[in-house]
C-alpha atoms as a PDB file:
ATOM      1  CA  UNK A   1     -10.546  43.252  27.963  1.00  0.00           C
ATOM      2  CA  UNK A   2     -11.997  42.856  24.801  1.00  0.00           C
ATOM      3  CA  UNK A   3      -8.984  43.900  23.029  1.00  0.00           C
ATOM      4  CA  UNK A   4      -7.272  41.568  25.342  1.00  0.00           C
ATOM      5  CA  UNK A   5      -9.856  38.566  23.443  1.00  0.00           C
ATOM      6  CA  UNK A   6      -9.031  39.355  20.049  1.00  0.00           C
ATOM      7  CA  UNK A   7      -6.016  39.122  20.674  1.00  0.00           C
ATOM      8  CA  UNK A   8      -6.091  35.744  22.077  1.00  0.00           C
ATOM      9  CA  UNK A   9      -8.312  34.975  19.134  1.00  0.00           C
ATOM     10  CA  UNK A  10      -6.180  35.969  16.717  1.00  0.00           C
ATOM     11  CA  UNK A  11      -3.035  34.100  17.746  1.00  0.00           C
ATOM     12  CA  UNK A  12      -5.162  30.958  18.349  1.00  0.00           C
ATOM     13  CA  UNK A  13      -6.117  31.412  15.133  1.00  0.00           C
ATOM     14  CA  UNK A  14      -2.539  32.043  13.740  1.00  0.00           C
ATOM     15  CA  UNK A  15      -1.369  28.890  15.434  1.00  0.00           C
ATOM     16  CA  UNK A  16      -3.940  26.537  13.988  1.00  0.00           C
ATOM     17  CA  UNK A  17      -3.365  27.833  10.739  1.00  0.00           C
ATOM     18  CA  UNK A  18      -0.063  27.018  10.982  1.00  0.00           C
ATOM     19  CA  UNK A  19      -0.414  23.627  12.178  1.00  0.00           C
ATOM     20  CA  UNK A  20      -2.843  22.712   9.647  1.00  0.00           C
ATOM     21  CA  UNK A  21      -1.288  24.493   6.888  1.00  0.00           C
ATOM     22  CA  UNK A  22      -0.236  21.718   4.226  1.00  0.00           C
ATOM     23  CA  UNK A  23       3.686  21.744   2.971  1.00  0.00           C
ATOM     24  CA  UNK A  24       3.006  22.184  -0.519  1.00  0.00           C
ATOM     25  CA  UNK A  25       6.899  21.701  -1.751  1.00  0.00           C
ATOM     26  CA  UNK A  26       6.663  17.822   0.719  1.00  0.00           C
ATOM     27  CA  UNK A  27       3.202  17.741  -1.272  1.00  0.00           C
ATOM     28  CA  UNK A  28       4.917  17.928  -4.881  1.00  0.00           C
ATOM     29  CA  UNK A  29       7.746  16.113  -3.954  1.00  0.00           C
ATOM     30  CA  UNK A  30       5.474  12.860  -2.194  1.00  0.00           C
ATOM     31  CA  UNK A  31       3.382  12.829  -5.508  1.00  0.00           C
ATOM     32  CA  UNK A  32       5.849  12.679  -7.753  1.00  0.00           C
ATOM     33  CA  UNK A  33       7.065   9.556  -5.524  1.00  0.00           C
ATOM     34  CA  UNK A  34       3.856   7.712  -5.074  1.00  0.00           C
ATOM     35  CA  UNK A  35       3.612   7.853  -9.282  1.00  0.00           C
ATOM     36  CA  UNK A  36       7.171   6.580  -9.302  1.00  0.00           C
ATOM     37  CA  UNK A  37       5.928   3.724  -6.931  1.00  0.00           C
ATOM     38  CA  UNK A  38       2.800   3.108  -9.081  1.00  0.00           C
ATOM     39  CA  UNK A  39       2.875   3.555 -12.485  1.00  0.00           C
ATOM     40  CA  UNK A  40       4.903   0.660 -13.671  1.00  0.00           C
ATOM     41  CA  UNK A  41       2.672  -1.385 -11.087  1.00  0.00           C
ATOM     42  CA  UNK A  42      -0.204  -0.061 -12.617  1.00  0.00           C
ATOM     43  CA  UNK A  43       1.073  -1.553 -15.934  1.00  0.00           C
ATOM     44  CA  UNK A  44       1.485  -5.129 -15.185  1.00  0.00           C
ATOM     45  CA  UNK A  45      -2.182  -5.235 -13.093  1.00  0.00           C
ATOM     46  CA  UNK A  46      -4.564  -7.480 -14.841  1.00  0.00           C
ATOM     47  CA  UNK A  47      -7.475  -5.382 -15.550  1.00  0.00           C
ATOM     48  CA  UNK A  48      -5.505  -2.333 -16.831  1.00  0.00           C
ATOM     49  CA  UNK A  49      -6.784  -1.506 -20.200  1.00  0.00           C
ATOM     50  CA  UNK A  50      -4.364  -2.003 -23.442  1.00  0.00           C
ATOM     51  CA  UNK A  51      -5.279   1.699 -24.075  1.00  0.00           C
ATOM     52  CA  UNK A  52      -3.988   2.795 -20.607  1.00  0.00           C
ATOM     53  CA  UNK A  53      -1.117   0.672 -20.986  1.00  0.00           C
ATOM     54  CA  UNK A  54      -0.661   2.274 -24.060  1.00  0.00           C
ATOM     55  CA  UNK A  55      -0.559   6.162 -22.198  1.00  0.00           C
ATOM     56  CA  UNK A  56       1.454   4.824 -19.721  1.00  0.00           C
ATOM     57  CA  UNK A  57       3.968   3.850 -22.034  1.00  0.00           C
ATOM     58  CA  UNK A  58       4.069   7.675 -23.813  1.00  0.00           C
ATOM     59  CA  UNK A  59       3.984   8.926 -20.251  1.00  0.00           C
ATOM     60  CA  UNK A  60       7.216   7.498 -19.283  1.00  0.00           C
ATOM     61  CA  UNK A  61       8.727   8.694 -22.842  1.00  0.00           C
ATOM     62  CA  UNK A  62       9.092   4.616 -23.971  1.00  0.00           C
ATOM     63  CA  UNK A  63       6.949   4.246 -26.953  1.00  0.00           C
ATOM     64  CA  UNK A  64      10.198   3.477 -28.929  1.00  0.00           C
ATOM     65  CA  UNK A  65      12.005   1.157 -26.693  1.00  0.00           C
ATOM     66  CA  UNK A  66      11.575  -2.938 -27.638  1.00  0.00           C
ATOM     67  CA  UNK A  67      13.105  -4.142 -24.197  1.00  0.00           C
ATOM     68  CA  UNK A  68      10.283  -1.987 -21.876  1.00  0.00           C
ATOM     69  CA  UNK A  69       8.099  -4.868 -21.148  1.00  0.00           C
ATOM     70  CA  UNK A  70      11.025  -7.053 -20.370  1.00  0.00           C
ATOM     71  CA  UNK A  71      12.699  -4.887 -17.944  1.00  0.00           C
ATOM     72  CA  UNK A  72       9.917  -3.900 -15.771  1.00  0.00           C
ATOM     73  CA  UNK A  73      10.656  -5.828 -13.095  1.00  0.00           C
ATOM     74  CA  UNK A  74      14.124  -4.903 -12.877  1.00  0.00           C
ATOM     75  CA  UNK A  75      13.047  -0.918 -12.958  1.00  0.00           C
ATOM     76  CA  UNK A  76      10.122  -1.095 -10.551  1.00  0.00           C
ATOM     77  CA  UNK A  77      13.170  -2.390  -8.139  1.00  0.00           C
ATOM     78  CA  UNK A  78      15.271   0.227  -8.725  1.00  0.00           C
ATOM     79  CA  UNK A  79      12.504   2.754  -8.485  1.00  0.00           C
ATOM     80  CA  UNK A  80      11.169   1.007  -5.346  1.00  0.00           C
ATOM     81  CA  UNK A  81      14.860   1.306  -3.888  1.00  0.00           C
ATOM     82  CA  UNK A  82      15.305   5.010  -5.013  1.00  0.00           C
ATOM     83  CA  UNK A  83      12.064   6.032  -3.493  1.00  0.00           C
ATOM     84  CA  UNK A  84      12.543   3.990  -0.324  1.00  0.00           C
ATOM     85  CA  UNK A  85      15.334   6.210   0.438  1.00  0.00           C
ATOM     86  CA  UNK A  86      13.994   9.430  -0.397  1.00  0.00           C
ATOM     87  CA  UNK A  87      11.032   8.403   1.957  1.00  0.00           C
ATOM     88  CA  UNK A  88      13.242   7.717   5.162  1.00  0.00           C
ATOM     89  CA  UNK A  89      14.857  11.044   4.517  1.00  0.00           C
ATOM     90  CA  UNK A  90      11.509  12.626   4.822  1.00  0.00           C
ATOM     91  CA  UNK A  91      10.182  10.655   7.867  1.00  0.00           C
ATOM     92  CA  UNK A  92      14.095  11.547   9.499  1.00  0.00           C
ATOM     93  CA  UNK A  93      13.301  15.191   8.699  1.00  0.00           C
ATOM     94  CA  UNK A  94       9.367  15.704   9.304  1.00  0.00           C
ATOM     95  CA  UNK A  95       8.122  12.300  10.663  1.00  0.00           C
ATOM     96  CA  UNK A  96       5.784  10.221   8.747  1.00  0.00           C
ATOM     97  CA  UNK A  97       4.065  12.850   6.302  1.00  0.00           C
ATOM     98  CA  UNK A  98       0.260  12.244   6.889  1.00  0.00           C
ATOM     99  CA  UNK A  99      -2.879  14.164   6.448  1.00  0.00           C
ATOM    100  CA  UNK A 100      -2.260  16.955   8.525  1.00  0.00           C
ATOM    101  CA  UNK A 101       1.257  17.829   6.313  1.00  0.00           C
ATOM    102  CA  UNK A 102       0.841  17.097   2.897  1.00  0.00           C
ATOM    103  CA  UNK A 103      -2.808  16.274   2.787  1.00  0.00           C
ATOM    104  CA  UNK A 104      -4.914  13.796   1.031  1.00  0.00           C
ATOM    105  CA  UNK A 105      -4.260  11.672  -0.871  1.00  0.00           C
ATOM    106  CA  UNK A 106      -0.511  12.332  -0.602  1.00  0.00           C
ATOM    107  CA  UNK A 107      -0.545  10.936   2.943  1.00  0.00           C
ATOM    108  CA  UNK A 108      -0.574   7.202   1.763  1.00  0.00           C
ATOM    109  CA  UNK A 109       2.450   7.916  -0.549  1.00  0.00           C
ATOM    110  CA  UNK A 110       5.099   7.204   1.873  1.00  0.00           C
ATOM    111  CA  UNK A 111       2.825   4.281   3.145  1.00  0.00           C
ATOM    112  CA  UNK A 112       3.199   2.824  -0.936  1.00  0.00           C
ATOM    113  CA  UNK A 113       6.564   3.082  -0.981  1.00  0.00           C
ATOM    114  CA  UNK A 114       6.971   1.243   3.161  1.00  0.00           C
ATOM    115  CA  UNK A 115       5.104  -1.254   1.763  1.00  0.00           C
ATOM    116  CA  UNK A 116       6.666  -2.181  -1.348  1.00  0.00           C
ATOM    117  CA  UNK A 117      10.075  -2.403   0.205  1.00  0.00           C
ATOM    118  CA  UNK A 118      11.841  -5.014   3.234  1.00  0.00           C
ATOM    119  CA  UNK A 119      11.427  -2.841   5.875  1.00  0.00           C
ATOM    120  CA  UNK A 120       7.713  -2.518   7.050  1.00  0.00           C
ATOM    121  CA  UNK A 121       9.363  -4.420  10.200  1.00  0.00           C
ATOM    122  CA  UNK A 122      11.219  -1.323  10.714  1.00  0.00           C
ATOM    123  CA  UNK A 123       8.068   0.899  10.334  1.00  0.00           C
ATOM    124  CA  UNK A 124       5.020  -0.902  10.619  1.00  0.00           C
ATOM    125  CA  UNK A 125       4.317   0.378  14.698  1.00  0.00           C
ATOM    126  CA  UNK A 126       4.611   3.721  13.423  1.00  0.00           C
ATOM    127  CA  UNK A 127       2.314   3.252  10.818  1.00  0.00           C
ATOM    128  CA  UNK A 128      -0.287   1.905  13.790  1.00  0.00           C
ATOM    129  CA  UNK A 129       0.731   5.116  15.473  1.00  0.00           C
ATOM    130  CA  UNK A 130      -0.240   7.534  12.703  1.00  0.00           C
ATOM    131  CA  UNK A 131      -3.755   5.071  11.478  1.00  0.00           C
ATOM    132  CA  UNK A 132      -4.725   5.591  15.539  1.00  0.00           C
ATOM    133  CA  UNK A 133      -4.273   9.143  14.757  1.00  0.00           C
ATOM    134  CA  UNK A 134      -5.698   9.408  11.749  1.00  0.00           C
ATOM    135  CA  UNK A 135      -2.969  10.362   9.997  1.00  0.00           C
ATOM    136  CA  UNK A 136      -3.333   7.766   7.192  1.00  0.00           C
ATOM    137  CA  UNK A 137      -6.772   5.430   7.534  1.00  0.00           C
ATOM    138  CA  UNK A 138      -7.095   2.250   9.568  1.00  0.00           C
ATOM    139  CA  UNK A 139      -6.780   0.277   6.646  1.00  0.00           C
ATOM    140  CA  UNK A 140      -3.706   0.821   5.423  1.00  0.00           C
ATOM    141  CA  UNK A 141      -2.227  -0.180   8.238  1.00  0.00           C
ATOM    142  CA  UNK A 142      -4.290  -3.153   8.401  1.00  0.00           C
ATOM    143  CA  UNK A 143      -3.198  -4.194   5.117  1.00  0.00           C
ATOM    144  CA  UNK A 144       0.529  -3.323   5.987  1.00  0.00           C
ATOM    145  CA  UNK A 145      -0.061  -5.634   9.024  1.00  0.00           C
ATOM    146  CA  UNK A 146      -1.198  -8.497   6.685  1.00  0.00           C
ATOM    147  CA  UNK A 147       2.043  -7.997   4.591  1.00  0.00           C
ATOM    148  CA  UNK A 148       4.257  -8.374   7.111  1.00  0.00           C
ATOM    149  CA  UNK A 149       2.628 -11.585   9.082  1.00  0.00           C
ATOM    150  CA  UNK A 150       2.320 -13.012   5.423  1.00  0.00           C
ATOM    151  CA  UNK A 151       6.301 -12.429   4.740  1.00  0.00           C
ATOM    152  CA  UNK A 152       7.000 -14.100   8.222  1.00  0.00           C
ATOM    153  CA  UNK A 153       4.834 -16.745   6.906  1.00  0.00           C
ATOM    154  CA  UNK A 154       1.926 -16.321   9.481  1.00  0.00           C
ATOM    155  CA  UNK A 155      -1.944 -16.093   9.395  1.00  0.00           C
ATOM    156  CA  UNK A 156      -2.959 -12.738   8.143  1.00  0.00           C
ATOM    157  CA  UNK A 157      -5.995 -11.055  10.309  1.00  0.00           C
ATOM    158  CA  UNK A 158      -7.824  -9.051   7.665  1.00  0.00           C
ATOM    159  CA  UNK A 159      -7.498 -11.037   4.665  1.00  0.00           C
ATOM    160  CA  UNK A 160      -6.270  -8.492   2.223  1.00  0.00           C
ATOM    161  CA  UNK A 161      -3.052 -10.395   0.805  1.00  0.00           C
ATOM    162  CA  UNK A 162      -3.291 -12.951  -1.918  1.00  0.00           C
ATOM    163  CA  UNK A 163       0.354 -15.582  -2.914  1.00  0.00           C
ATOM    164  CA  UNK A 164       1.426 -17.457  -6.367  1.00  0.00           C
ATOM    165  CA  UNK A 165       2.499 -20.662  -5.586  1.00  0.00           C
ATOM    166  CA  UNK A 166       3.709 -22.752  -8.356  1.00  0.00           C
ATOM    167  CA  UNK A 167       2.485 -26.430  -7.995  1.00  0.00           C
ATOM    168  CA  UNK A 168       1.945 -29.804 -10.033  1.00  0.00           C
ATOM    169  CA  UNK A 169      -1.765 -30.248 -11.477  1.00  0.00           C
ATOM    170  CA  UNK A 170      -2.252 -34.033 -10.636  1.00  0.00           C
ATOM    171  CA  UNK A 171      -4.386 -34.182 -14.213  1.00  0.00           C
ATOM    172  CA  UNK A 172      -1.847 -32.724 -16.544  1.00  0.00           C
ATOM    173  CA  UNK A 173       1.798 -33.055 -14.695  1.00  0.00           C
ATOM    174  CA  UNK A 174       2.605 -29.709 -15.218  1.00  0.00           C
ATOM    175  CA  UNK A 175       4.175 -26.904 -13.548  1.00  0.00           C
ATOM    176  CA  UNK A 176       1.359 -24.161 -12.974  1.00  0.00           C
ATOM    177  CA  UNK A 177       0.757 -21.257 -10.646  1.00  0.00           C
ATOM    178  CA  UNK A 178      -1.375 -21.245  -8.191  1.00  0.00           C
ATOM    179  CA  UNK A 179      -3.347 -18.323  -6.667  1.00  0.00           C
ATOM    180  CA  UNK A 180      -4.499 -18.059  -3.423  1.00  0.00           C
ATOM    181  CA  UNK A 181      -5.812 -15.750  -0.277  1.00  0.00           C
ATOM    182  CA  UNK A 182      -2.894 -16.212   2.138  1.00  0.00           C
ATOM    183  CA  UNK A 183      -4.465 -18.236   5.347  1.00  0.00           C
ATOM    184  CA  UNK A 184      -6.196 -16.144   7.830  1.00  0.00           C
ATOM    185  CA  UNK A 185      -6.363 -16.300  11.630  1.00  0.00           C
ATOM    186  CA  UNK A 186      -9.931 -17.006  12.781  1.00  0.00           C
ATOM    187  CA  UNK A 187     -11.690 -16.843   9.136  1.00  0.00           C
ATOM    188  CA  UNK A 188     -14.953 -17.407  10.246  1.00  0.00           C
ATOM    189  CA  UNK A 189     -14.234 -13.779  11.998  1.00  0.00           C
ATOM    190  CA  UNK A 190     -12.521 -11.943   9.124  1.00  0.00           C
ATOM    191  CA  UNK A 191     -15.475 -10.162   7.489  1.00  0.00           C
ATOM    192  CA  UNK A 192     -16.273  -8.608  11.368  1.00  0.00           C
ATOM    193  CA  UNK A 193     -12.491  -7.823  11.451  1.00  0.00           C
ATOM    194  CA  UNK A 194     -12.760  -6.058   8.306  1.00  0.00           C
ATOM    195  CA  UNK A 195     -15.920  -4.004   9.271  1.00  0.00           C
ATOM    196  CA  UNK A 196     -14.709  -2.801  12.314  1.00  0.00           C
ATOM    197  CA  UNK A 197     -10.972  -1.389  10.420  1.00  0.00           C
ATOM    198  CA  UNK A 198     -13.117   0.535   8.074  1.00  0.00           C
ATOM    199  CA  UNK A 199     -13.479  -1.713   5.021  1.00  0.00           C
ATOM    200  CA  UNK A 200     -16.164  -1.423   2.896  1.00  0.00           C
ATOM    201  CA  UNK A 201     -15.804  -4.939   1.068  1.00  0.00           C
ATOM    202  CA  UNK A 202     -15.803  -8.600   2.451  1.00  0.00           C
ATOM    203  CA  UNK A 203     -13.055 -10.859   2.438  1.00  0.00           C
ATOM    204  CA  UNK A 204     -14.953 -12.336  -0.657  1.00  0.00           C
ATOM    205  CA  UNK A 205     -15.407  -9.094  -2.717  1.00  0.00           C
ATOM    206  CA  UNK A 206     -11.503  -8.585  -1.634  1.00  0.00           C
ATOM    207  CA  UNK A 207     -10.403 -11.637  -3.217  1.00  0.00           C
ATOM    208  CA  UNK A 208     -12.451 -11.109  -6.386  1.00  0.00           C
ATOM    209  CA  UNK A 209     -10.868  -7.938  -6.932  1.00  0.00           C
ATOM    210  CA  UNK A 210      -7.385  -9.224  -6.705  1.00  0.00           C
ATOM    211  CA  UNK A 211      -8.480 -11.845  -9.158  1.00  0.00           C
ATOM    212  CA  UNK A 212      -8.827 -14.931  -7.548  1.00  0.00           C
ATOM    213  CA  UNK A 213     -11.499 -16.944  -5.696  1.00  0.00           C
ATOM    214  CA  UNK A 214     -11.983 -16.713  -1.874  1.00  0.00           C
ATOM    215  CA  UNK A 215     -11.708 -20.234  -0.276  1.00  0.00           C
ATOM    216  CA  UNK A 216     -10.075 -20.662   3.280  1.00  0.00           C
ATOM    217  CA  UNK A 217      -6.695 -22.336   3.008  1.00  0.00           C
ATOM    218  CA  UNK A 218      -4.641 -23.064   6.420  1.00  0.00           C
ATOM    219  CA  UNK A 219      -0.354 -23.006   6.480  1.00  0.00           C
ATOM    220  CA  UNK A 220      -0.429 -26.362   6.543  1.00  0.00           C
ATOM    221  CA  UNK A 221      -2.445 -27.318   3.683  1.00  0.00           C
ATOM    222  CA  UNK A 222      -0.567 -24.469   1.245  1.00  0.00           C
ATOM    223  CA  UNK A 223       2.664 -25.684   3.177  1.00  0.00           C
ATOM    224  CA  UNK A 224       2.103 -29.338   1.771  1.00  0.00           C
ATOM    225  CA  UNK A 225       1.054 -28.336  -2.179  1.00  0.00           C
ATOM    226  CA  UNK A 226       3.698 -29.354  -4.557  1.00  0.00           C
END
């Protein structure tokens, strides 16, 4: 009997090893993408250091090249579209790669890459799927969520995405841009929203962060700036 237990207990044990045992080639492989992804972003964010704009420049090897700042944009797209495929042929093959495969914090890198791209429609209930499971946290999903009701022009629910909008200032005449928290459904709500999904910052803090000043705006109101 009791050689009968062990060696139940060893084979439960052998099995949950297994399942929990991290895919360290999917690990490599989903870091090296989520640098891809953010690195360049990194680059062009507003409170990145000259000095670590300066590493990030030797890092990619560009120190020498007079057109890097100008082409950014175009090679964050064609890194975003390069990684975007690698990433679906992952998911195809293993599923979405969370926690329990590749570990943490690898298991938001395929999440980076979703939501830089034009599909989070495609992907954005199995994202839920995977937050409910705790695969990836709440949040990211939440902030996927935002994305895509912003895109479809919508009220966001947690208040994590900020627009440019370029309008006339009435004093000057001129063309400026215009930052902004994208509306949100029910604002009055947003900071209990935001709790209860796991962040740690208000809607307020939020929009600080991203560089702008919190003030509730609704569709119609940004709709009619000019």
């Amino acid at each position: 009997m009791k050689k009968y237990l062990l060696c139940a207990f060893v084979l439960c044990f052998s099995l949950t090893y297994a399942q929990n045992k991290i895919n360290e080639n999917l690990k490599r492989e989903l870091d090296s993408i989520m640098k891809s992804d953010q690195i360049l972003r990194e680059y062009i964010n507003f409170d990145t250091s000259e000095d670590r704009k300066k590493e990030i420049v030797k890092d990619l090897g560009r120190e020498n090249d007079p057109n890097f700042r100008k082409g950014i944009w175009l090679e964050m797209k064609k890194r975003d579209s390069l990684n975007l495929i690698k990433v679906e042929e992952i998911i195809k093959l293993y599923g979405y790669p969370g926690k329990s495969l590749v570990g943490e914090p690898t298991n938001i890198a395929a999440w980076y890459v979703i939501q830089h791209s034009s599909k989070i429609g495609e992907y954005l209930s199995l994202i839920e799927k995977e937050a409910k499971k705790k695969e990836i946290p709440f949040t990211y999903f939440a902030k996927m969520q935002d994305r895509f009701l912003t895109q479809q022009g919508k009220e966001q629910i947690y208040g994590t995405q900020g627009q440019m909008k370029e309008i006339t200032n009435k004093e000057t005449g001129k063309k400026e841009f215009f930052n902004y928290v994208s509306p949100i459904e029910n604002p009055n709500k947003v900071n209990d929203r935001r709790k209860k999904a796991g962040f740690v910052t208000t809607v307020e803090e939020n929009a600080k962060e991203m560089g702008m000043k919190y003030k509730v705006y609704t569709l119609d109101e940004i709709k009619k700036m000019n």
